[in-house]
Protein backbone atom coordinates (compact mmCIF):
# COMPACT_ATOMS: atom_id res chain seq x y z
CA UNK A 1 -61.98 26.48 102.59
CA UNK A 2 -65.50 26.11 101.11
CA UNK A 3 -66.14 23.95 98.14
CA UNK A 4 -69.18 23.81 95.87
CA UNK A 5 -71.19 21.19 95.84
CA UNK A 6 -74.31 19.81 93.79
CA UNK A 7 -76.55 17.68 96.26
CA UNK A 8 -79.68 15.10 93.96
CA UNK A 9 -81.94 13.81 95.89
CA UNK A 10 -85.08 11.32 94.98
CA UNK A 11 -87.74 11.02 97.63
CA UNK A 12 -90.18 8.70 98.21
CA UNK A 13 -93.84 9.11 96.89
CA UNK A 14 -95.75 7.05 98.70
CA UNK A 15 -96.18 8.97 101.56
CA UNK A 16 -98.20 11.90 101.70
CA UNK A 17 -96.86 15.01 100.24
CA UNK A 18 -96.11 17.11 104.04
CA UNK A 19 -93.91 14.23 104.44
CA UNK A 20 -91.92 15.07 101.14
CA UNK A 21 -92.26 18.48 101.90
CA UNK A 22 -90.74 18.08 105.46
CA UNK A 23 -88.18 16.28 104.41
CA UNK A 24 -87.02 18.85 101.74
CA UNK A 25 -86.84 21.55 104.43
CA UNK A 26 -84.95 18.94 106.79
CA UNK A 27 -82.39 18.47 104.20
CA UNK A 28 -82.24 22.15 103.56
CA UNK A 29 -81.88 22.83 107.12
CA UNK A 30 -78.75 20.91 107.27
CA UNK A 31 -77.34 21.98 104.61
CA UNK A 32 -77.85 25.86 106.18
CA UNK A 33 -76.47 24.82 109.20
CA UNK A 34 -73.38 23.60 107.84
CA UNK A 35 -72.92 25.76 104.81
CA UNK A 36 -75.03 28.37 102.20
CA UNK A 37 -77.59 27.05 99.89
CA UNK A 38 -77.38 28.48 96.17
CA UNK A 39 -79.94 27.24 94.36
CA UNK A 40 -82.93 24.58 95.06
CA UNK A 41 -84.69 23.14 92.34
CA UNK A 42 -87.46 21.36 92.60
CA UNK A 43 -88.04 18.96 89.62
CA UNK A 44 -91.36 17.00 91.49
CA UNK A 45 -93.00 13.82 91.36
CA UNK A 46 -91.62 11.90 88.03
CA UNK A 47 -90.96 8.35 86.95
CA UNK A 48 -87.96 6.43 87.72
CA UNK A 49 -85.84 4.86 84.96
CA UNK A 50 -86.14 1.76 87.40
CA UNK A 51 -88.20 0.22 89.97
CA UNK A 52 -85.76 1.19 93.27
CA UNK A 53 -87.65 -0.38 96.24
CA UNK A 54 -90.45 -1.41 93.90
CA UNK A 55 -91.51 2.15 93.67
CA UNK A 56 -91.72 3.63 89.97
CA UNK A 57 -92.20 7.24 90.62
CA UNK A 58 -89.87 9.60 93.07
CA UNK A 59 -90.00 13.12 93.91
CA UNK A 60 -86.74 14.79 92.56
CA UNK A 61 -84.65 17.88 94.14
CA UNK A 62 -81.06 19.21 93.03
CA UNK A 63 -79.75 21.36 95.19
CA UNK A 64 -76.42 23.46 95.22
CA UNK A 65 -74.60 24.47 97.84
CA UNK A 66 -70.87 25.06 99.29
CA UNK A 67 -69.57 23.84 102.47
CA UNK A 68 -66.22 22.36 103.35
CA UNK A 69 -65.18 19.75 102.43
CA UNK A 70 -65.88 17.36 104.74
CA UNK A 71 -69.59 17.92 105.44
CA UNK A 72 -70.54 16.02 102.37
CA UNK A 73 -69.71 12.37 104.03
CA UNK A 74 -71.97 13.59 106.82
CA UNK A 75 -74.87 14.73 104.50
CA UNK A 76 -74.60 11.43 102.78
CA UNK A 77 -74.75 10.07 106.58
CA UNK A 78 -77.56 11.14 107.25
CA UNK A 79 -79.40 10.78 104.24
CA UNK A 80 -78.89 6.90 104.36
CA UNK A 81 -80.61 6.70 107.68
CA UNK A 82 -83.75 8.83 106.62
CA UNK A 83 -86.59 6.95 105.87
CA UNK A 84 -88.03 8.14 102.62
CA UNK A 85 -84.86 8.48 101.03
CA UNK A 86 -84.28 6.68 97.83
CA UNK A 87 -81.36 7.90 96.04
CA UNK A 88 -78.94 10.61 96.95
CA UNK A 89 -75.48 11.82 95.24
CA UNK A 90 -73.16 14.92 95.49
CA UNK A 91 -71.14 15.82 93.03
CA UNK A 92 -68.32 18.41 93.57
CA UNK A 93 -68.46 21.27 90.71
């Protein structure tokens, strides 16, 4: 049974923008793989409401998407081991 899901995502800035870039599609990749991608909205490079890793600025993406239900905990997974990756959460709609 697919569920719908609603992926944030803040990425690291101080990198050069490929690497953002490549990470977006690495993320969307996944996400493909395992289930469809609605919508992908890129908000881009804005300021954090706090320092996270003493960085002040992130590069925001909100994606939706349905998969089943247990590809979330994986997507979270991997997400945690990226470097570059600042903040993620999925909420279920």
């Amino acid at each position: 049974m697919k569920v719908k899901y609603e992926l944030a995502m803040i990425f690291s800035v101080t990198g050069a923008d490929e690497t953002v870039a490549e990470m977006v599609e690495k993320f969307k990749a996944l996400i493909e793989a395992n289930g469809t991608i609605e919508n992908v909205d890129e908000w881009g490079k804005r300021r954090l409401a706090y320092p996270i890793n003493d960085e002040t600025e992130g590069y925001y993406v909100i994606t939706t998407f349905e998969s089943d239900a247990a590809f979330p905990a994986e997507l979270e997974r991997v997400a945690k081991i990226t470097d570059g990756v600042l903040r993620t959460m999925i909420i279920k709609k």
